[in-house]
Protein backbone atom coordinates (compact mmCIF):
# COMPACT_ATOMS: atom_id res chain seq x y z
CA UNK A 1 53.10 115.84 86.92
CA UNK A 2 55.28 113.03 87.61
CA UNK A 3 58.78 113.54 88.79
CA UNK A 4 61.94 112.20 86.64
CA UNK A 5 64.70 111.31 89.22
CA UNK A 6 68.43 110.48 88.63
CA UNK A 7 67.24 107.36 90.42
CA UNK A 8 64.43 106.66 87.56
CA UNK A 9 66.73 107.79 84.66
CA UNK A 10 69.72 105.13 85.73
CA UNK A 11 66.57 102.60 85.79
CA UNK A 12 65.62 103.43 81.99
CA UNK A 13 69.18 103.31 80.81
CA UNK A 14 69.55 99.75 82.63
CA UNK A 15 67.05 98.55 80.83
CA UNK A 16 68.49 99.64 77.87
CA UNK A 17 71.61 98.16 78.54
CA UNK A 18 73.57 101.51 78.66
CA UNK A 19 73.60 102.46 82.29
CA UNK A 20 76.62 103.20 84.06
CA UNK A 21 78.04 100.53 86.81
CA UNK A 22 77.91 101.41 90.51
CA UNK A 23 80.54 100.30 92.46
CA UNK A 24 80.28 99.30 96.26
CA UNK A 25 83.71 98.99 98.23
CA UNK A 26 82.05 96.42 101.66
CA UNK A 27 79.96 94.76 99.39
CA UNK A 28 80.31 91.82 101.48
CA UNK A 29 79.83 93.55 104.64
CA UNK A 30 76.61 94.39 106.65
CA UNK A 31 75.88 97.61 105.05
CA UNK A 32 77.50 97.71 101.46
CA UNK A 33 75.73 94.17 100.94
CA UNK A 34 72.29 95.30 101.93
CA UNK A 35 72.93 98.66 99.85
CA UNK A 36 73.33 96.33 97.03
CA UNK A 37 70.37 93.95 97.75
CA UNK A 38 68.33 97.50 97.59
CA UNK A 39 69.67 98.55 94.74
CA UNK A 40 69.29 95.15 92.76
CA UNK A 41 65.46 95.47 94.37
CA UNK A 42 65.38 98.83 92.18
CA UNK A 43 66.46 97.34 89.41
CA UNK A 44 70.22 98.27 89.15
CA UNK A 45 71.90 95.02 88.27
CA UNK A 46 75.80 96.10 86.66
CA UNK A 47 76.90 96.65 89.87
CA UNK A 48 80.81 96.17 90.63
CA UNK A 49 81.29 94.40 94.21
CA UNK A 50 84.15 95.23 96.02
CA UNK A 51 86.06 93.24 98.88
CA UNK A 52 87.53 90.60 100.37
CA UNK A 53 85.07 87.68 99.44
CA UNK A 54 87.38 85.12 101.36
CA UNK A 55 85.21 84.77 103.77
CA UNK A 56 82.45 81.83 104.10
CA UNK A 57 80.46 83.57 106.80
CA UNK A 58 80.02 86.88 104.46
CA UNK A 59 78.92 84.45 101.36
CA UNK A 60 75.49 84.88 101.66
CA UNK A 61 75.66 88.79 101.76
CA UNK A 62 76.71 88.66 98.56
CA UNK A 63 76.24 84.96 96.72
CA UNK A 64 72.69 85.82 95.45
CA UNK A 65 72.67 89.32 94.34
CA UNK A 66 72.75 90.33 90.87
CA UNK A 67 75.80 92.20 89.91
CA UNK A 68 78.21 93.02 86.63
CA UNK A 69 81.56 91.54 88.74
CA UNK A 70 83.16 90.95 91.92
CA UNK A 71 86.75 92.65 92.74
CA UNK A 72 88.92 91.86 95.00
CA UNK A 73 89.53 94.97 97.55
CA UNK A 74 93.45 93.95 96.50
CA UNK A 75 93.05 94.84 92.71
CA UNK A 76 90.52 97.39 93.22
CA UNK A 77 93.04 100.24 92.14
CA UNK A 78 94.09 98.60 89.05
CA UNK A 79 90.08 97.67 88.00
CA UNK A 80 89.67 101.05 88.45
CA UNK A 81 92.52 102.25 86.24
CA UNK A 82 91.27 99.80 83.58
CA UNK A 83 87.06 100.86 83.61
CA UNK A 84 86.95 103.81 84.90
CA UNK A 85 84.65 104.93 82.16
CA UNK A 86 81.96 102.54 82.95
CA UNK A 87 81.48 103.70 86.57
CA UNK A 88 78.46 106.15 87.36
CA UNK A 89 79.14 106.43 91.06
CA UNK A 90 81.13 105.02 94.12
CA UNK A 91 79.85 103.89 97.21
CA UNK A 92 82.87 103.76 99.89
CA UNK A 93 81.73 101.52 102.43
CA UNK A 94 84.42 98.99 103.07
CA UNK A 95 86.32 99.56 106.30
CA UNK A 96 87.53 97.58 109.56
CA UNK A 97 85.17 98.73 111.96
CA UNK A 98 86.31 96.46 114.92
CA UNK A 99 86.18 99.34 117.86
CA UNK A 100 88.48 96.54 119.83
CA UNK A 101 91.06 96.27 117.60
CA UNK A 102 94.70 97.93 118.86
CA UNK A 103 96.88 97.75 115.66
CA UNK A 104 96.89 101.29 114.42
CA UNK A 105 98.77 100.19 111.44
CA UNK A 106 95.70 97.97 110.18
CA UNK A 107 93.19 101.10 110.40
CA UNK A 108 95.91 103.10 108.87
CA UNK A 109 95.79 100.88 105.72
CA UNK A 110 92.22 99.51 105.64
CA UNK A 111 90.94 102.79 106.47
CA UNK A 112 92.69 105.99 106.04
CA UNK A 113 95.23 104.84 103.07
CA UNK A 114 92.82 103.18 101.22
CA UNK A 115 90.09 105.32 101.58
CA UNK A 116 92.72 108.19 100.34
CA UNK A 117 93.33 105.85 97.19
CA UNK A 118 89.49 105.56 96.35
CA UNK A 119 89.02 109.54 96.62
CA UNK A 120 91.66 110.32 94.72
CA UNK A 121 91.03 107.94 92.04
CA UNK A 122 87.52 109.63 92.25
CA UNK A 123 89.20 112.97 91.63
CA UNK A 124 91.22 111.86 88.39
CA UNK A 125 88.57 110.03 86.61
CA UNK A 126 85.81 112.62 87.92
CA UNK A 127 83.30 110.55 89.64
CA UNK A 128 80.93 111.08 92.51
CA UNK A 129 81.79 109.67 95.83
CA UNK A 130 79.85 108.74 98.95
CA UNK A 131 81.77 106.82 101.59
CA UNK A 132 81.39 106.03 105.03
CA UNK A 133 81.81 108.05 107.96
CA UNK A 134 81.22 107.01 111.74
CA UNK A 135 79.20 108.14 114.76
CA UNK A 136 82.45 107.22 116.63
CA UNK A 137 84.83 110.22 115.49
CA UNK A 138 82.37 111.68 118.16
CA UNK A 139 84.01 110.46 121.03
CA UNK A 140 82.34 110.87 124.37
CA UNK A 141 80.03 113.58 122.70
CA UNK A 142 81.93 116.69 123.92
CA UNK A 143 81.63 118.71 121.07
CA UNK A 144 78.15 117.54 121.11
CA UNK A 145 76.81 115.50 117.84
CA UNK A 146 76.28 118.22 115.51
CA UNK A 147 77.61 117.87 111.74
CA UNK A 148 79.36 121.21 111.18
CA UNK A 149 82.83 120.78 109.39
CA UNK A 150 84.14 123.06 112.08
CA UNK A 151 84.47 120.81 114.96
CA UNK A 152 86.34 118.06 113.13
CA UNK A 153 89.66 118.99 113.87
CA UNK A 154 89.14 119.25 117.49
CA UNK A 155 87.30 115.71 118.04
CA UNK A 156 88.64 113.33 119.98
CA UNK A 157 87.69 109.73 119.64
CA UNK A 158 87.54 106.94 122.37
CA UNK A 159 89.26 104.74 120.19
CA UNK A 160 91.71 103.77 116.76
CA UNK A 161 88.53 102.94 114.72
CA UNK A 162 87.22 106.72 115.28
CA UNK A 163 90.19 108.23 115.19
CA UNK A 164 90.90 106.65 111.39
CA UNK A 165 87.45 107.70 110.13
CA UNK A 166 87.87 110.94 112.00
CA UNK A 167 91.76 111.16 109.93
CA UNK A 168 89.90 110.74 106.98
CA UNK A 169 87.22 113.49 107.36
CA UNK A 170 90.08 115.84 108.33
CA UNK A 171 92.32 114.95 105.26
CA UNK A 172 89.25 115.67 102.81
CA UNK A 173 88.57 118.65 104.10
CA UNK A 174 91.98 119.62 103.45
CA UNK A 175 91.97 118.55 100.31
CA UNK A 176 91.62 121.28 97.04
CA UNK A 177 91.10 118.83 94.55
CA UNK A 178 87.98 117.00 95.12
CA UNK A 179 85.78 114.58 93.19
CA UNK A 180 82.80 115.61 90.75
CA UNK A 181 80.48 115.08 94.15
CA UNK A 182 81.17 113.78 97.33
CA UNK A 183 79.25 113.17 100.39
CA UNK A 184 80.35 111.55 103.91
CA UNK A 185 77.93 110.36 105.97
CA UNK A 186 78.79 109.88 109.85
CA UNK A 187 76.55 106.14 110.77
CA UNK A 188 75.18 106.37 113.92
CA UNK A 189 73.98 102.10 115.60
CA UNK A 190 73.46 100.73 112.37
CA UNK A 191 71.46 97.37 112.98
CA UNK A 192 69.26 94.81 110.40
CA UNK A 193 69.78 92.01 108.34
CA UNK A 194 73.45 91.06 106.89
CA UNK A 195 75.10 91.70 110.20
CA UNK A 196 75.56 87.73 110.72
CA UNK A 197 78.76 87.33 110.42
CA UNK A 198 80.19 90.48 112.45
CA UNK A 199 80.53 88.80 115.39
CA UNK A 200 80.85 90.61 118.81
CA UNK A 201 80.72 94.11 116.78
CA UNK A 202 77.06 92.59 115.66
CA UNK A 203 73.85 94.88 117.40
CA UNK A 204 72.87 94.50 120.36
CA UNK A 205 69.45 93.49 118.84
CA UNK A 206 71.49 90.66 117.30
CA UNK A 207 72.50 89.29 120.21
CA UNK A 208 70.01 90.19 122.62
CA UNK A 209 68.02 88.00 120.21
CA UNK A 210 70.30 85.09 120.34
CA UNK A 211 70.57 85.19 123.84
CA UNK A 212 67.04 84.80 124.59
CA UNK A 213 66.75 81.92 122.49
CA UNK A 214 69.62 80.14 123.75
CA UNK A 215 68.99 81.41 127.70
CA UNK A 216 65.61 82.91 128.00
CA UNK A 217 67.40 86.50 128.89
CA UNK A 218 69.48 89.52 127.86
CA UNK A 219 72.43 90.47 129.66
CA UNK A 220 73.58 94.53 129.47
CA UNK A 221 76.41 95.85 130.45
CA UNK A 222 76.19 97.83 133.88
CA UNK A 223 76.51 101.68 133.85
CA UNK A 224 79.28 102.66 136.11
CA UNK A 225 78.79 106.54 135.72
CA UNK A 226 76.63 107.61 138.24
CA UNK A 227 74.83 110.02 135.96
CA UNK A 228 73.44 107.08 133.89
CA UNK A 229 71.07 103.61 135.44
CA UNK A 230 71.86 100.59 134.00
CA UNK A 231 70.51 99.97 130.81
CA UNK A 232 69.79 103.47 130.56
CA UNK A 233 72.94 104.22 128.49
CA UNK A 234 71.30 105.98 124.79
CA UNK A 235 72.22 105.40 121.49
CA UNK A 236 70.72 106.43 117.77
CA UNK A 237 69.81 103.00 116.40
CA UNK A 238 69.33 103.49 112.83
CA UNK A 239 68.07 100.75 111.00
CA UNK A 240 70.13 99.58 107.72
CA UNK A 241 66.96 99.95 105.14
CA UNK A 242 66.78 103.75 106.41
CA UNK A 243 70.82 103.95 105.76
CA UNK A 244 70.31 102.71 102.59
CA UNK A 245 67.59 104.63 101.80
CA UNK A 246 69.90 108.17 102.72
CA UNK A 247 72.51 106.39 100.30
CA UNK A 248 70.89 105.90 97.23
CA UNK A 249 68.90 109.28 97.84
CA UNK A 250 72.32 111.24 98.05
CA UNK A 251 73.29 109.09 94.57
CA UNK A 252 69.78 110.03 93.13
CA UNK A 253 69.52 114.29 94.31
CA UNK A 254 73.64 115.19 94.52
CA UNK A 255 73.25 117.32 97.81
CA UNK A 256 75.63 119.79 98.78
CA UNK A 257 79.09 118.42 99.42
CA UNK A 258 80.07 117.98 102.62
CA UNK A 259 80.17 115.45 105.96
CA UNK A 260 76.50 114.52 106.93
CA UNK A 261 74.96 112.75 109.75
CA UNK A 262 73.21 109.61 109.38
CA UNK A 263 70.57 108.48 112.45
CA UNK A 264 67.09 109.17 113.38
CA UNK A 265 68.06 112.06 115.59
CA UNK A 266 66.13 110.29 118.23
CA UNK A 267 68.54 108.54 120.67
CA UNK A 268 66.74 104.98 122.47
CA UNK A 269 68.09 103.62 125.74
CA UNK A 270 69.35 100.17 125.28
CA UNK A 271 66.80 99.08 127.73
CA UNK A 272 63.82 99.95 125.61
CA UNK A 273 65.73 98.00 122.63
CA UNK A 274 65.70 94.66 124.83
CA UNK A 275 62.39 95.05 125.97
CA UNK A 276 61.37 95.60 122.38
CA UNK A 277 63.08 92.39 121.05
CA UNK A 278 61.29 90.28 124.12
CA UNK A 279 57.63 91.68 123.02
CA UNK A 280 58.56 90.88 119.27
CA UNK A 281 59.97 87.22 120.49
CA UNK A 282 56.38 87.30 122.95
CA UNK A 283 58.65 86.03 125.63
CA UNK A 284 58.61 87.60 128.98
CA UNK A 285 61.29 90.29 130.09
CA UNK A 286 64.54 88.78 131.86
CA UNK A 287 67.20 91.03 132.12
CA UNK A 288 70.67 90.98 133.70
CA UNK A 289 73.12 93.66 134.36
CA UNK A 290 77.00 92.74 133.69
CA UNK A 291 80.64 94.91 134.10
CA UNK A 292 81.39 96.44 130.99
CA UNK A 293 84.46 94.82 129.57
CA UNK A 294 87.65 96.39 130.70
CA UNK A 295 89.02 96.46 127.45
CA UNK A 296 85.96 99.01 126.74
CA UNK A 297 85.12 100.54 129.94
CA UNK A 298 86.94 104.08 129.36
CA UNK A 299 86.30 104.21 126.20
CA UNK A 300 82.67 103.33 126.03
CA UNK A 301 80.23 105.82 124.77
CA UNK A 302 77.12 106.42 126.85
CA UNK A 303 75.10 108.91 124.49
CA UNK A 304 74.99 109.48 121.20
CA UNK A 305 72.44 111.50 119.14
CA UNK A 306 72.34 112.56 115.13
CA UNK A 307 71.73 115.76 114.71
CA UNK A 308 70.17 115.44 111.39
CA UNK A 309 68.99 118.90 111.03
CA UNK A 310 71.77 119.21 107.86
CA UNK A 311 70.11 116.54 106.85
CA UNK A 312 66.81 117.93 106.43
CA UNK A 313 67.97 120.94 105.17
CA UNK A 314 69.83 119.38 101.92
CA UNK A 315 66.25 117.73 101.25
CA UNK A 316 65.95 114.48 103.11
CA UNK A 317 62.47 114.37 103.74
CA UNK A 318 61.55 110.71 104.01
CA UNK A 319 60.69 109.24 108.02
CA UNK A 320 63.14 107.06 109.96
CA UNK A 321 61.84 103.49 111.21
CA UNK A 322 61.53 103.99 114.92
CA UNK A 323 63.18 101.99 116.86
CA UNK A 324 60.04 99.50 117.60
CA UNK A 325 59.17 99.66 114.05
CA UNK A 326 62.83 98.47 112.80
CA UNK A 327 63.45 95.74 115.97
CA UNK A 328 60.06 94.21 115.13
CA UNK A 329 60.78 94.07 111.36
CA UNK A 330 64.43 92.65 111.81
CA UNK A 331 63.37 90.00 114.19
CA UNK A 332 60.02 88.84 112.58
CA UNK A 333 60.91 89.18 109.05
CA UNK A 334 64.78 88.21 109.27
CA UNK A 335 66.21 86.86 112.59
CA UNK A 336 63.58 84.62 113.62
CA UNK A 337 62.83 83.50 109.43
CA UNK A 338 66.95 83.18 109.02
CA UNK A 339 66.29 85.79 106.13
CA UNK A 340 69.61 87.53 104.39
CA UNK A 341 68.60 90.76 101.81
């Protein structure tokens, strides 16, 4: 018997020309770009790109996808206003996710007041809503990494970029009025193709890649806890098709509302990840150990680890890439071919 899927049905009325538009805020960004690139790949098209396309070194994130129309992240609220009864679902993925950055008042607007604007525009026209959440509201993990509501309130972030995603899952929960659906998922080390243009907040697959071509090594930062060797620090690298794959899953099956982590629930140290990207390069392992920035040092995160067990349990059933799998995939197929998606 097959198996008729939200995801199939929006596919059918596409093709008849009646389906609804599916708007992604970051559309030129890493993730929100490849979400679209997936989506196009299943045949949505009317999609409604949302951002700040000023930038040259984003263009070809977005430049050959299909889409319906691109809106400036400025005159989003007004678009809204205006066709509102077009839109089938929002994905919230546009944020400033520089962990560096000190201006409070820049995460306050990019992230907290305008992710309060998309919500509640969700609420009054009565449309889902999945945005993004972040592995950072964590902090240095001392509530431990699981996704109950519960603890959210009493996290405490090593820096402004958690704490304005963390502000924003605490004001939702708060809030009584709430959109039709709604799902936050917390990203864990999102890495893959698309994150060009991101600079020193790229993965460290990105650059350990680009170093090695350019020197013939990797340097990692040094570990200076004595609980933790150098290189041995962990993380949950998640690759981008997997995120995408949660996304438009949550769009197709509606799970239950809430805040939801998004890794593999299998944390890597960043050691493995280097020695991964040499074997998939086929160049032999150099490897240097540098201070960890000052700027970063206290506020650096040396394990993190989805647990992705509420995950499960609303009905994700589908594998993650390991971390092998995804590295040798994003290097062959992408870094090494100059390949956007």
């Amino acid at each position: 018997m097959k198996v008729i899927t939200f995801a199939l049905v929006l596919k059918h009325l596409n093709c008849v020309g009646i389906m609804k538009q599916i708007v992604i805020t970051g559309a030129a960004g890493f993730i929100g770009s490849y979400l679209a690139g997936a989506l196009n790949a299943m045949g949505f098209d009317d999609l409604i790109l949302v951002d700040d396309f000023s930038r040259e070194d984003k263009q070809p994130n977005w430049v050959n996808k299909k889409f319906g129309q691109k809106v400036d992240r400025k005159y989003f609220d007004n678009w809204f206003f205006e066709n509102h009864d077009k839109v089938g679902c929002v994905f919230h993925l546009g944020a400033r996710t520089d962990t560096t950055e000190v201006k409070r008042t820049i995460f306050n607007c990019l992230n907290l007041d305008y992710s309060k604007m998309v919500w509640q525009k969700c609420v009054k026209y009565n449309k889902p809503l999945i945005y993004a959440s972040s592995a950072a509201t964590y902090g240095a993990g001392e509530l431990g990494y699981v996704d109950s509501h519960d603890i959210i309130p009493d996290l405490k972030p090593l820096n402004l970029y958690g704490e304005s995603k963390n502000d924003f899952d605490k004001w939702v929960l708060q809030q009584t009025k709430k959109p039709s659906f709604w799902c936050g998922f917390k990203f864990f080390n999102v890495y893959g193709p698309n994150e060009y243009h991101k600079g020193r907040m790229a993965s460290v697959i990105f650059h350990s890649y680009n170093q090695i071509l350019q020197t013939g090594k990797v340097n990692l930062f040094k570990s200076h806890r004595p609980d933790f060797k150098n290189g041995m620090q962990l993380r949950d690298f998640v690759y981008v098709k997997d995120v995408a794959n949660v996304l438009i899953w949550a769009m197709d099956h509606h799970p239950e509302n809430g805040i939801y982590n998004l890794g593999t629930g299998h944390a890597e140290p960043f050691l493995t990840l280097v020695k991964t990207v040499f074997s998939a390069l086929e160049q032999p392992e150099k490897i240097e150990f540098i201070p960890t920035p000052e700027d970063i040092r206290n506020k650096y995160q040396y394990f993190t680890e989805a647990d992705i067990s509420k995950l499960r349990n609303a009905g994700y059933g589908q594998p993650f890439s390991t971390l092998e799998e995804g590295a040798y995939d994003y290097v062959k197929n992408y870094l090494m071919t100059n390949k956007y998606f």
